[in-house]
N, C-alpha and C. Protein backbone atom coordinates (compact mmCIF):
# COMPACT_ATOMS: atom_id res chain seq x y z
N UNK A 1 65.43 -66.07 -231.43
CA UNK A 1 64.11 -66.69 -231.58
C UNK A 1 63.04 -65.89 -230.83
N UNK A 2 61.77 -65.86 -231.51
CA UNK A 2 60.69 -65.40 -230.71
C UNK A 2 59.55 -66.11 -230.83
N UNK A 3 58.81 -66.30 -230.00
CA UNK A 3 57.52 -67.16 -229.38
C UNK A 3 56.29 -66.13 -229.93
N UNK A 4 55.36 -66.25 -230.63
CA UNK A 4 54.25 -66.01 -230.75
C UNK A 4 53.34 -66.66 -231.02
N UNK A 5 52.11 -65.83 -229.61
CA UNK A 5 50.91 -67.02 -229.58
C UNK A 5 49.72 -66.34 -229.57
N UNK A 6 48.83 -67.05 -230.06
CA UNK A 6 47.32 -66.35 -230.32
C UNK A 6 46.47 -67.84 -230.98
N UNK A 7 45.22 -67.11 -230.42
CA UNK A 7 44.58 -68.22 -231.15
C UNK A 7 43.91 -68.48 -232.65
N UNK A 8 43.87 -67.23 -233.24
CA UNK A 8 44.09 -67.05 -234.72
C UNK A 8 45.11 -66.70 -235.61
N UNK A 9 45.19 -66.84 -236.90
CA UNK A 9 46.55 -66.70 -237.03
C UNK A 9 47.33 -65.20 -237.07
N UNK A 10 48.07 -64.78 -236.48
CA UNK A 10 48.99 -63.68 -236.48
C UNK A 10 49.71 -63.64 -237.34
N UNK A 11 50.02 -64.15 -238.28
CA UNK A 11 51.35 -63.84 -239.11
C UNK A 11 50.95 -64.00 -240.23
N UNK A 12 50.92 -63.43 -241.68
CA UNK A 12 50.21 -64.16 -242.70
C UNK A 12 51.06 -63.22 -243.67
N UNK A 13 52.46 -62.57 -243.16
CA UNK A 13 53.31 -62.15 -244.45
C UNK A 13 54.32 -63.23 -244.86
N UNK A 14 54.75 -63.26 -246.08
CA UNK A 14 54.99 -64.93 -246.41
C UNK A 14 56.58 -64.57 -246.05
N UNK A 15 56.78 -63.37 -245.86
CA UNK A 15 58.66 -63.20 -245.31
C UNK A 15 58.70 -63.70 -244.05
N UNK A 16 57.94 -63.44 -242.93
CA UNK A 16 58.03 -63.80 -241.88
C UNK A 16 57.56 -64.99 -241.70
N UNK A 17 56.85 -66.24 -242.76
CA UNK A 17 55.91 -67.30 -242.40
C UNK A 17 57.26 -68.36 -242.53
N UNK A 18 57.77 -67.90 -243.69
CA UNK A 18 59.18 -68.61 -244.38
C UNK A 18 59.61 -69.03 -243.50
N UNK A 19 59.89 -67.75 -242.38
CA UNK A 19 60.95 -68.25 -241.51
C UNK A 19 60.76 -68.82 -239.91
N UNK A 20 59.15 -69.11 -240.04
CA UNK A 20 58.72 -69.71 -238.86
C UNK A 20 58.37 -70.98 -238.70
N UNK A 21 58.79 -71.56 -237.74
CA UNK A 21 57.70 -72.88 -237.25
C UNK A 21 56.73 -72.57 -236.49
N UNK A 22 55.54 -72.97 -237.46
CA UNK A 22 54.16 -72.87 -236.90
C UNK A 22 53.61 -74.54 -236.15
N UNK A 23 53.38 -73.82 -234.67
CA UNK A 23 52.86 -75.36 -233.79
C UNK A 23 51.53 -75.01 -233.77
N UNK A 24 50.80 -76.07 -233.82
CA UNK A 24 48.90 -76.04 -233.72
C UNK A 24 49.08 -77.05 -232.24
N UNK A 25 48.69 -76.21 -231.06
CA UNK A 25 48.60 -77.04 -229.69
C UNK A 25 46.86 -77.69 -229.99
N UNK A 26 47.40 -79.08 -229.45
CA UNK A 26 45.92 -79.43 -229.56
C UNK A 26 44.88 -79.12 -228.24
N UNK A 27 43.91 -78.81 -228.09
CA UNK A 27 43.17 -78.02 -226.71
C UNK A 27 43.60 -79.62 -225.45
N UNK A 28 43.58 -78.45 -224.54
CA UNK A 28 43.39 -79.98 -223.07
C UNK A 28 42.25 -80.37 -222.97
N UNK A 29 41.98 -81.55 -222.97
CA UNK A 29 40.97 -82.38 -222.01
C UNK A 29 40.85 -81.32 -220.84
N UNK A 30 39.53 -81.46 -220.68
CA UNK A 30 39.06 -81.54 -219.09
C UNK A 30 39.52 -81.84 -218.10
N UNK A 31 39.55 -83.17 -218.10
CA UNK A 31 40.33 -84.02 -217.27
C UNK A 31 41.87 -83.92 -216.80
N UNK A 32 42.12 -83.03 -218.09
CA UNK A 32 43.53 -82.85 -218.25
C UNK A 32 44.09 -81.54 -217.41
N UNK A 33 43.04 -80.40 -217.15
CA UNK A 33 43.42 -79.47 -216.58
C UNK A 33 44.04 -79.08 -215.60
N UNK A 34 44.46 -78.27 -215.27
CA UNK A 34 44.81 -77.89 -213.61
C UNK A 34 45.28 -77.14 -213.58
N UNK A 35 45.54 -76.20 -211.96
CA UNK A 35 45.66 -74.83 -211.96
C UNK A 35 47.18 -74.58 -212.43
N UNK A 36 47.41 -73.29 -212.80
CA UNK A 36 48.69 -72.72 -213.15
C UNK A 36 49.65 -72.94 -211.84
N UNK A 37 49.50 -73.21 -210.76
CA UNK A 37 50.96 -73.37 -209.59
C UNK A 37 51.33 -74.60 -209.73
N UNK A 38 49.99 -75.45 -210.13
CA UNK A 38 50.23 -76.86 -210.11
C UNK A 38 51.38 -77.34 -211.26
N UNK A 39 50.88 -76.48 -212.31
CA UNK A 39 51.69 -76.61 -213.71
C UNK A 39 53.36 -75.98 -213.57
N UNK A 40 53.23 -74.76 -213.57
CA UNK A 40 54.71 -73.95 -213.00
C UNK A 40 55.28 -75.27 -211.80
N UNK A 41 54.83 -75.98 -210.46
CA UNK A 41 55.23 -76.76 -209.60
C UNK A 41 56.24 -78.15 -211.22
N UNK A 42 55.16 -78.31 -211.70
CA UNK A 42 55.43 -80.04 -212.38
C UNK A 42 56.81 -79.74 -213.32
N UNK A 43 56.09 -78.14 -214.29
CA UNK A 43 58.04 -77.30 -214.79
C UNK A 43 59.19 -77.15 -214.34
N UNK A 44 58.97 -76.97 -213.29
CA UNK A 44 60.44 -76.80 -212.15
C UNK A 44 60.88 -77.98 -212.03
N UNK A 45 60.27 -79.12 -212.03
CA UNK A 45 60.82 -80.56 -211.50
C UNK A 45 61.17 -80.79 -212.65
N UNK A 46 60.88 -80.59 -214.02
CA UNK A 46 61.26 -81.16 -215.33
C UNK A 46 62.29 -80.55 -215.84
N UNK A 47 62.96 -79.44 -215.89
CA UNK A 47 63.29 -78.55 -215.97
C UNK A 47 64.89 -78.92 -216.64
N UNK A 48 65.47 -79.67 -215.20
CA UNK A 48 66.82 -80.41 -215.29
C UNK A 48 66.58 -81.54 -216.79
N UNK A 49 65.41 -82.03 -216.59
CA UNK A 49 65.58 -83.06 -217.64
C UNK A 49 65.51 -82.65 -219.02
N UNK A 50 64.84 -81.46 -219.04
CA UNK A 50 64.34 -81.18 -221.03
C UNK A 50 65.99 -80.27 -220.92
N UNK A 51 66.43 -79.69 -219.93
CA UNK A 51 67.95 -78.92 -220.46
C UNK A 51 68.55 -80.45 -220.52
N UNK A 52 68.89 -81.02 -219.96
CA UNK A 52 69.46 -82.55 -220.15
C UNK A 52 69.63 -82.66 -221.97
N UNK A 53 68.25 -82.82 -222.18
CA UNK A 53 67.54 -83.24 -223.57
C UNK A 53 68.49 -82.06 -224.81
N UNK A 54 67.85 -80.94 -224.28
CA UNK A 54 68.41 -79.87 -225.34
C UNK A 54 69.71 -80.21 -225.15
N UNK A 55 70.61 -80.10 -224.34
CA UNK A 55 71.61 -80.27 -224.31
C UNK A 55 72.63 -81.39 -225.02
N UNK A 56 71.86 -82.62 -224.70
CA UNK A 56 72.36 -84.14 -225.68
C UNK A 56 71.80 -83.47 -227.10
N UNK A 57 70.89 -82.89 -227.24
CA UNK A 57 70.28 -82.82 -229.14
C UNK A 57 71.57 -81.87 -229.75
N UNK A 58 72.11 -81.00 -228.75
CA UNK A 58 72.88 -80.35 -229.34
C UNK A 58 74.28 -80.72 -229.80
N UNK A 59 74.97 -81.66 -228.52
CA UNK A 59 76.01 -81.88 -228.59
C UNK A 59 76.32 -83.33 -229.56
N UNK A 60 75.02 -83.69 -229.73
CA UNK A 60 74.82 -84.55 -230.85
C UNK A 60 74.64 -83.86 -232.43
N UNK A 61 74.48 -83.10 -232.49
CA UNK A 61 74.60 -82.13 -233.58
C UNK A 61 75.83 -81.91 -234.30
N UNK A 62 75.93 -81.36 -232.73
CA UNK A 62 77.75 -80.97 -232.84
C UNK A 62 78.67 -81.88 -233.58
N UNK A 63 78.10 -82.92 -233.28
CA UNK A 63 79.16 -84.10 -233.60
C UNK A 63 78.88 -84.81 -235.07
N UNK A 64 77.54 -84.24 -235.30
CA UNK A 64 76.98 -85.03 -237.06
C UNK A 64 77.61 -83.74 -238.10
N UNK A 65 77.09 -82.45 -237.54
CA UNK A 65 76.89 -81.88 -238.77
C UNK A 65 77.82 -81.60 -239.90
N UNK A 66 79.15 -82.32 -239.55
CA UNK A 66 79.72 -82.21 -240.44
C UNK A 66 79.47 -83.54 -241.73
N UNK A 67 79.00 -84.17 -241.22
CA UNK A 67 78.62 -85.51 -241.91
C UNK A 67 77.12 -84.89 -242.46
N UNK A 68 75.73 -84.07 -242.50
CA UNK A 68 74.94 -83.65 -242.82
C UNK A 68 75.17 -83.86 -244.45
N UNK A 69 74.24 -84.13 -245.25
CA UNK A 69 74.34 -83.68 -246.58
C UNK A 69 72.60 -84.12 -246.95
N UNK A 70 72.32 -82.53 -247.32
CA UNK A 70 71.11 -82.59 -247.87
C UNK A 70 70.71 -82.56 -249.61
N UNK A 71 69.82 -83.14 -249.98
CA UNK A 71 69.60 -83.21 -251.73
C UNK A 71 69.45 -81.40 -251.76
N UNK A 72 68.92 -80.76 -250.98
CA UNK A 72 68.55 -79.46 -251.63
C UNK A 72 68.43 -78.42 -250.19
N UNK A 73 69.26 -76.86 -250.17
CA UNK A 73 69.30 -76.74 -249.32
C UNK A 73 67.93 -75.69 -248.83
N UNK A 74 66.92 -75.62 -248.16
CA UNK A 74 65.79 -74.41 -248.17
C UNK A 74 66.37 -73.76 -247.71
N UNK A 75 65.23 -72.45 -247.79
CA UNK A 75 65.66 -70.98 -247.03
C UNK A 75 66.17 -71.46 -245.34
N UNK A 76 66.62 -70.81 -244.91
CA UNK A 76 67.22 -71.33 -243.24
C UNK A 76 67.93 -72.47 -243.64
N UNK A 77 68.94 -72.77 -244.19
CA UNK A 77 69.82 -73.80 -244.30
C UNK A 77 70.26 -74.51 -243.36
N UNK A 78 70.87 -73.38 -242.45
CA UNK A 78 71.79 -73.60 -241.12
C UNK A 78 70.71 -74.45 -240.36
N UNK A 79 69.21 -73.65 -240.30
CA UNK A 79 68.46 -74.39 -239.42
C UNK A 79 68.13 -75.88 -239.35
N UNK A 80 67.73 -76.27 -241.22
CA UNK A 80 67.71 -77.56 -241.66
C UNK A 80 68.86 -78.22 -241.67
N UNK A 81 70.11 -77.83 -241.75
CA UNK A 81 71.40 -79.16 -241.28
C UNK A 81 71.41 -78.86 -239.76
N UNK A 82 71.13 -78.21 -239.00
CA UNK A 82 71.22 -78.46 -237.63
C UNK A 82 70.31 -79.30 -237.31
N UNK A 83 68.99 -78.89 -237.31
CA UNK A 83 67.96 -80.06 -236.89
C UNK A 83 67.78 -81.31 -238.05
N UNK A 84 68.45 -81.27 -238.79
CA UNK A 84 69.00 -82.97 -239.76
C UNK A 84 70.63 -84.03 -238.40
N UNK A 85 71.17 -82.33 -238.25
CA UNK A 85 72.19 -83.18 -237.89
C UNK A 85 71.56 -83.75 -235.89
N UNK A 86 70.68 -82.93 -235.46
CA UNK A 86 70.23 -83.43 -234.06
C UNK A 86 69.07 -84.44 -234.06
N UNK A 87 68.22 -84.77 -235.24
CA UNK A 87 67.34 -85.56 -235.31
C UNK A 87 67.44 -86.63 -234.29
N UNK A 88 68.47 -87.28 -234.95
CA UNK A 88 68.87 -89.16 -234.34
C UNK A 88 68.38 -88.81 -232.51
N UNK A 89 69.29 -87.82 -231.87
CA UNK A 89 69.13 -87.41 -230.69
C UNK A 89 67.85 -86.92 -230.01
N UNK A 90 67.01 -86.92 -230.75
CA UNK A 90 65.51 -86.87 -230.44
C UNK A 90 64.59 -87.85 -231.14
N UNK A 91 65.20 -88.70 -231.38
CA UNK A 91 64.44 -90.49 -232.01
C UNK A 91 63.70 -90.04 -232.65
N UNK A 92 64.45 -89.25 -234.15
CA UNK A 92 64.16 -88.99 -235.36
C UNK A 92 65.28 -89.37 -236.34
N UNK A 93 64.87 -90.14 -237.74
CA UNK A 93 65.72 -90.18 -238.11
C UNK A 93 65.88 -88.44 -239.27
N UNK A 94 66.62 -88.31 -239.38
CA UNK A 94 67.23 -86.94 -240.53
C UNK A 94 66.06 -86.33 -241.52
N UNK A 95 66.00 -87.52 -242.43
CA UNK A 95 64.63 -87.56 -243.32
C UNK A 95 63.09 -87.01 -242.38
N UNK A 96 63.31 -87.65 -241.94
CA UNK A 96 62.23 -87.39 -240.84
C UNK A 96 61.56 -85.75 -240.55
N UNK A 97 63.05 -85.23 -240.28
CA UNK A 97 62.90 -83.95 -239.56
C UNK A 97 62.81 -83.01 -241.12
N UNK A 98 63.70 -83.33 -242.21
CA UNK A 98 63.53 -82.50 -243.23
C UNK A 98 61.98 -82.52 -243.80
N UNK A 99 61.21 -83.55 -244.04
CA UNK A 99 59.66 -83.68 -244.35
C UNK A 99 59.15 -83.07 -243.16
N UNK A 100 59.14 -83.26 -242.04
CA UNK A 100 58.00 -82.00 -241.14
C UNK A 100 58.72 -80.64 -240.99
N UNK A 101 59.58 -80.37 -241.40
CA UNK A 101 60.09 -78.77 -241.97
C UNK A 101 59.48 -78.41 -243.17
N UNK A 102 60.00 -79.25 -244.66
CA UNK A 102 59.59 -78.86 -245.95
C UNK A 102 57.99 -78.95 -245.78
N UNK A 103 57.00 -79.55 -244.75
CA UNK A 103 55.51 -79.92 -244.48
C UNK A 103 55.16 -78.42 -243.82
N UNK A 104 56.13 -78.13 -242.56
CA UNK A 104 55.69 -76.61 -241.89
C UNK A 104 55.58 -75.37 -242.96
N UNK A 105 56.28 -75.16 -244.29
CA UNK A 105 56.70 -74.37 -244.74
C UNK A 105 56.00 -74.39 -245.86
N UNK A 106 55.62 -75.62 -246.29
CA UNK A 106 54.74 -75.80 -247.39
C UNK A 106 53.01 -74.73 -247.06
N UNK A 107 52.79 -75.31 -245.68
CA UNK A 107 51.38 -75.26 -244.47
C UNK A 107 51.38 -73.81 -244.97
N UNK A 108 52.93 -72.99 -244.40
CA UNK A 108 53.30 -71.35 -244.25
C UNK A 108 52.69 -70.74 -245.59
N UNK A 109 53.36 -71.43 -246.42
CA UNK A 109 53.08 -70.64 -247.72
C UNK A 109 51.68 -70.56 -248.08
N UNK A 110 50.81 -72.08 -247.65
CA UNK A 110 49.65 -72.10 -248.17
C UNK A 110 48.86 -70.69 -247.14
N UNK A 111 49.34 -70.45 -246.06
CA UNK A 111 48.55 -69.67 -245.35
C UNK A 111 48.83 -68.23 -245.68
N UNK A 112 49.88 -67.68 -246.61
CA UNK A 112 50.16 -66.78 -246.73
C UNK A 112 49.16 -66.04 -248.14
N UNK A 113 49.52 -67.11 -248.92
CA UNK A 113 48.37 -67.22 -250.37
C UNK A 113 47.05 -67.07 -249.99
N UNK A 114 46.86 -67.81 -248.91
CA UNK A 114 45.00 -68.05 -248.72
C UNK A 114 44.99 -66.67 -248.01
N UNK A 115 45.19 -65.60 -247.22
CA UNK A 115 45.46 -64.25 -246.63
C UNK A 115 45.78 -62.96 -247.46
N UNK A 116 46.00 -63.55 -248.64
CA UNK A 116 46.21 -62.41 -249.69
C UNK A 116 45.15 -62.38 -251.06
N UNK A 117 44.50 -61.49 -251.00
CA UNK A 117 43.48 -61.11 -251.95
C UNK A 117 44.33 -61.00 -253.01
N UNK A 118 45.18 -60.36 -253.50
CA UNK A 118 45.76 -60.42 -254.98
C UNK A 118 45.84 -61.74 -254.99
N UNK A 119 46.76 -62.46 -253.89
CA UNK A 119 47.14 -64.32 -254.62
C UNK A 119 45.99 -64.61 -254.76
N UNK A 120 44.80 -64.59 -254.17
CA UNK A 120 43.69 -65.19 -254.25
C UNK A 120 43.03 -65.02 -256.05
N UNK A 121 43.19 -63.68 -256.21
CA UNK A 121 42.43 -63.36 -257.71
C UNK A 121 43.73 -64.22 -258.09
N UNK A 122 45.33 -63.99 -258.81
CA UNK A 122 45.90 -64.44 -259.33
C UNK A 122 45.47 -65.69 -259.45
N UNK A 123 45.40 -66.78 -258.20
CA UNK A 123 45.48 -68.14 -258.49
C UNK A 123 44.42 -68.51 -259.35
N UNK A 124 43.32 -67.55 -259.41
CA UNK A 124 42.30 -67.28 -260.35
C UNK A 124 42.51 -67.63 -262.20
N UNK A 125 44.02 -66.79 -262.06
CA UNK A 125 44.08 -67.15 -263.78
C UNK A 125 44.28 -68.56 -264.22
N UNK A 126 44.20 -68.90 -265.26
CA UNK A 126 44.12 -69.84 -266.07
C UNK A 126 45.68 -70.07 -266.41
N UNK A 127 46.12 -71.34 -266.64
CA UNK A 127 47.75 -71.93 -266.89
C UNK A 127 48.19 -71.03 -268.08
N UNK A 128 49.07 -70.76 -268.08
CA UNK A 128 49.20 -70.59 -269.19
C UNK A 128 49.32 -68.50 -269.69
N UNK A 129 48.49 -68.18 -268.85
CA UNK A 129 48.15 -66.86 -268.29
C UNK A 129 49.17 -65.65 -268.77
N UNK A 130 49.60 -64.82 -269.40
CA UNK A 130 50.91 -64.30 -269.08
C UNK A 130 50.72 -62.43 -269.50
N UNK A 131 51.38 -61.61 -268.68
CA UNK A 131 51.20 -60.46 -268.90
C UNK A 131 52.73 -59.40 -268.62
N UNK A 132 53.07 -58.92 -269.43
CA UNK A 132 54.01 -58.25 -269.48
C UNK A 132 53.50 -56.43 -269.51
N UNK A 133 53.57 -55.91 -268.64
CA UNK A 133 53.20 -54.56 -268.72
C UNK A 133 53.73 -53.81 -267.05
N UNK A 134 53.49 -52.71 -267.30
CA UNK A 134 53.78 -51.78 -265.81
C UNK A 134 52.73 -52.63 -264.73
N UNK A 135 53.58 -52.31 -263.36
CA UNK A 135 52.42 -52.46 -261.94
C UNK A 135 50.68 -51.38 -262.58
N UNK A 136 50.96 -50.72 -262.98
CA UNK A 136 49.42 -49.86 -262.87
C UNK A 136 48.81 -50.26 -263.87
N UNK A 137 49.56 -50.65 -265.09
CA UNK A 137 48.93 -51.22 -266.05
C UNK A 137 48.35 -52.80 -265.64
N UNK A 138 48.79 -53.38 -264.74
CA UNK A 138 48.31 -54.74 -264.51
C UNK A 138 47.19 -54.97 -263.65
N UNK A 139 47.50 -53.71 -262.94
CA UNK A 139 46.54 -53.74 -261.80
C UNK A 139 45.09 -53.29 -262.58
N UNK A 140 45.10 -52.65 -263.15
CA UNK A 140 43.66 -52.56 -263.93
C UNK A 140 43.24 -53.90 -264.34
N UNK A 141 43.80 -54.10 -265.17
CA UNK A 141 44.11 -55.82 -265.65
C UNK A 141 43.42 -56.66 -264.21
N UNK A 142 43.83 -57.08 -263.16
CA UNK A 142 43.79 -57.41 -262.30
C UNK A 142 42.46 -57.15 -261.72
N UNK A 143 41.79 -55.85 -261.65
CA UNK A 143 40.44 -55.43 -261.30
C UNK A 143 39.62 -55.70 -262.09
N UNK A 144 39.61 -56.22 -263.04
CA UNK A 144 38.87 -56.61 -264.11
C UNK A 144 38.16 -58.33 -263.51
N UNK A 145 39.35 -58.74 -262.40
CA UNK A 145 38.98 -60.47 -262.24
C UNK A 145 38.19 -60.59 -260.88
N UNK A 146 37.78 -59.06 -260.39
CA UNK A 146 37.07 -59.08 -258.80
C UNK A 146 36.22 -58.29 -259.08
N UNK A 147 35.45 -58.32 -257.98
CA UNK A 147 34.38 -57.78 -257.34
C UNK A 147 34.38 -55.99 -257.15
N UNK A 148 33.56 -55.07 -256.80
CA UNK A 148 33.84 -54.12 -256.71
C UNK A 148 34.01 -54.34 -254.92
N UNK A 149 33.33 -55.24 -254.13
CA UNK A 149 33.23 -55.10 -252.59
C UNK A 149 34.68 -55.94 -252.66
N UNK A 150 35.42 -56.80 -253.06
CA UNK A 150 36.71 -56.96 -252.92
C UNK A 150 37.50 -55.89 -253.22
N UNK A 151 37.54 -54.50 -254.33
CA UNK A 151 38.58 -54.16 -254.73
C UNK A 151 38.28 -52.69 -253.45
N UNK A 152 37.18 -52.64 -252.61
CA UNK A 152 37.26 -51.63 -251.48
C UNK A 152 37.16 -52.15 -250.35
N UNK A 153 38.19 -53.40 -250.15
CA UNK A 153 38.97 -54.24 -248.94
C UNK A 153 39.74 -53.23 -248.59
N UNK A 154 40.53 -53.13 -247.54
CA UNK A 154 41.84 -52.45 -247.17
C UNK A 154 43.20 -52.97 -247.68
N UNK A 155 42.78 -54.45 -247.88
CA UNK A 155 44.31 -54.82 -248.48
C UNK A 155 44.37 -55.11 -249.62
N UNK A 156 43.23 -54.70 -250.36
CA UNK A 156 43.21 -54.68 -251.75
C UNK A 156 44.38 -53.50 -252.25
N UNK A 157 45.35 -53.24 -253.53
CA UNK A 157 45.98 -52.65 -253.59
C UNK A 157 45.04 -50.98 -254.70
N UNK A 158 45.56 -49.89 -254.24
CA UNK A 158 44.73 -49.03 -254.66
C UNK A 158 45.85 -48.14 -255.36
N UNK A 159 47.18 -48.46 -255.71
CA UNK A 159 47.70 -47.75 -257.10
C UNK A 159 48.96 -49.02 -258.08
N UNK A 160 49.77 -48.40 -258.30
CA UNK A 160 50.42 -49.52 -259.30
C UNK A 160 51.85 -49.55 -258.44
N UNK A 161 51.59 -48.54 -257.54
CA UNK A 161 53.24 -48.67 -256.44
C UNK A 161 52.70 -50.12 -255.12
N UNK A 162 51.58 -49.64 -254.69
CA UNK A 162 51.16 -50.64 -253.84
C UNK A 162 51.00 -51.89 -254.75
N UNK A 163 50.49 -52.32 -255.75
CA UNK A 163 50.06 -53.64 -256.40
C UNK A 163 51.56 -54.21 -256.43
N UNK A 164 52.33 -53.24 -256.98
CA UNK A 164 54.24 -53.57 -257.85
C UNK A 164 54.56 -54.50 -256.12
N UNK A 165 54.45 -53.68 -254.43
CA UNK A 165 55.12 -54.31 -253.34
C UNK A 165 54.30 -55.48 -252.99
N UNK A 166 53.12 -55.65 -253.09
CA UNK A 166 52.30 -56.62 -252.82
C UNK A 166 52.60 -58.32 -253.89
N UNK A 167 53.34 -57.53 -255.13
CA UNK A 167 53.75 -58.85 -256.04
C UNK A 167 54.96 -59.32 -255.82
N UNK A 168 56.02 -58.33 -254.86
CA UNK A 168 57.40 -58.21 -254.95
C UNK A 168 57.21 -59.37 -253.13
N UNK A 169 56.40 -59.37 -252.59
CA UNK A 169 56.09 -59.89 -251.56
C UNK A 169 55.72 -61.25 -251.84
N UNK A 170 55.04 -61.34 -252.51
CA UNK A 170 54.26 -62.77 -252.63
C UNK A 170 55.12 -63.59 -253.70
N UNK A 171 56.09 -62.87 -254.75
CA UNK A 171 56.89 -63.31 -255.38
C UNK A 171 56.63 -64.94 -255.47
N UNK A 172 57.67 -65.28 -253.84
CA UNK A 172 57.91 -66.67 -253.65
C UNK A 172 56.73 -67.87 -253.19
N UNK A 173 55.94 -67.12 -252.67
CA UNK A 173 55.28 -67.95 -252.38
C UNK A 173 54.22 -68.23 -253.93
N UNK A 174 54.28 -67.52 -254.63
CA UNK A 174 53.05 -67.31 -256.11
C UNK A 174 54.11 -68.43 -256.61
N UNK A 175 55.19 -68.41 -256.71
CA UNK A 175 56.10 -69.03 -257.50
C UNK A 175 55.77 -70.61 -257.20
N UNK A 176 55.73 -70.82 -255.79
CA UNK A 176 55.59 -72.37 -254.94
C UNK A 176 54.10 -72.66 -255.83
N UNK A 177 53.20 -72.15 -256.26
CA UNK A 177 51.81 -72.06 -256.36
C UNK A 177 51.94 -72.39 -257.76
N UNK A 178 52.99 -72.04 -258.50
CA UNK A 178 52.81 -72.09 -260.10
C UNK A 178 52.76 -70.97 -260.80
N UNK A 179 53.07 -69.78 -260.26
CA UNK A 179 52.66 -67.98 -260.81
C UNK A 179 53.84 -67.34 -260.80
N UNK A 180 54.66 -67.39 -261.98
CA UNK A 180 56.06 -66.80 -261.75
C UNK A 180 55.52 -65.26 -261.85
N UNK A 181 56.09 -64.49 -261.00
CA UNK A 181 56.13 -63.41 -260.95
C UNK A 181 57.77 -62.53 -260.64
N UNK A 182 57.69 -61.82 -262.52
CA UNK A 182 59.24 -61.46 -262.64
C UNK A 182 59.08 -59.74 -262.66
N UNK A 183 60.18 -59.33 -262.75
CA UNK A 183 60.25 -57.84 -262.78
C UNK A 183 61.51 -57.47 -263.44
N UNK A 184 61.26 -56.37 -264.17
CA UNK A 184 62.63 -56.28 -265.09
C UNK A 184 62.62 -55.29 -264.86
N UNK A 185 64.16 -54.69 -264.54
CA UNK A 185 64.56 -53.58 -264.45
C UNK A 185 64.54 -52.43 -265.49
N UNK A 186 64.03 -51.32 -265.07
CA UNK A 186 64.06 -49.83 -266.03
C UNK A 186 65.26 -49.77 -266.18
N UNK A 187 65.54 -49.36 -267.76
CA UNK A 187 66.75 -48.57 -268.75
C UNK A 187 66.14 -47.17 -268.25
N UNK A 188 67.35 -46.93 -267.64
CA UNK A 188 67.53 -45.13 -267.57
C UNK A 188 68.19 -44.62 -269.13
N UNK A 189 67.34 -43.58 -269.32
CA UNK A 189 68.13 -43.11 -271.03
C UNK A 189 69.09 -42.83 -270.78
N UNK A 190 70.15 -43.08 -271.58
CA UNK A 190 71.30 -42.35 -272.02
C UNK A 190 71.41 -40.67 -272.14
N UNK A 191 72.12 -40.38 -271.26
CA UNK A 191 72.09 -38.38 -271.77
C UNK A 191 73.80 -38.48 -272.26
């Protein structure tokens, strides 16, 4: 596991969003403040109790997850029957914990779409929409639905190799959105 923090968002590739839980800290009160020794002092005294905590969530885990059974399993499986099977142990029931996961991930995707100028034009097309041709051939296609000050962004894509990784990326999340995006493999000729 790794911790990353900032106060805007850092992460906005939908491979890495997939697989994160994103927390929004709400700011302190005023009132609420106080210096960092004071805080580090109040951690040390708590310390015994939240390992206490982790510790019961786990060994309560331990003891469900074989009983776990979910309607459908998401990406991180392991993660969602573990925290299904430790819920109860943190006065959650199961359901509980799977809706503010499938809710974090839903949030992920939307932030990954709203960060990407192609998803952005794509979500642009109309239902129904459909185009079968090469990455370079689409991408013209594609410049046709923006701006000229959008298509000399930096993350605008500027040949049909960059447009092809930028669709091969967003794949899943375009898909969550309603935008299947497929790719069919080249026939090498016969010699």
């Amino acid at each position: 596991p790794v911790i990353i923090n900032g106060i805007e968002e850092l992460v906005t590739r939908g491979d890495l969003l997939d697989r994160a839980i994103i927390i929004y800290l709400p700011t302190i009160p005023e009132d609420k403040r106080r210096p960092e020794k004071d805080f580090w002092s109040a951690l040390e005294k708590a310390l015994p109790h939240i390992l206490g905590a982790l510790l019961t969530a786990v060994a309560h885990a331990l003891a469900n997850i074989g009983h776990v059974k979910l309607d459908r399993l998401p990406r991180m499986a392991d993660f969602a029957l573990w925290g299904a099977a430790a819920a109860s142990a943190l006065g959650f029931q199961s359901e509980t914990f799977i809706n503010a996961y499938m809710g974090n991930r839903e949030s992920a995707n939307a932030l990954t779409l709203d960060a990407s100028l192609v998803a952005q034009t794509l979500l642009k097309l109309e239902d129904g929409t459909s185009w079968t041709d090469t990455a370079t051939n689409l991408l013209e296609k594609v410049k046709g639905l923006e701006n000229e000050d959008t298509q000399r962004e930096k993350s605008w894509p500027k040949n049909g190799r960059a447009f092809s990784n930028i669709l091969r990326r967003l794949a899943p999340n375009l898909r969550q959105a309603g935008v299947v995006v497929e790719f069919k493999q080249r026939r090498l000729p016969k010699t």
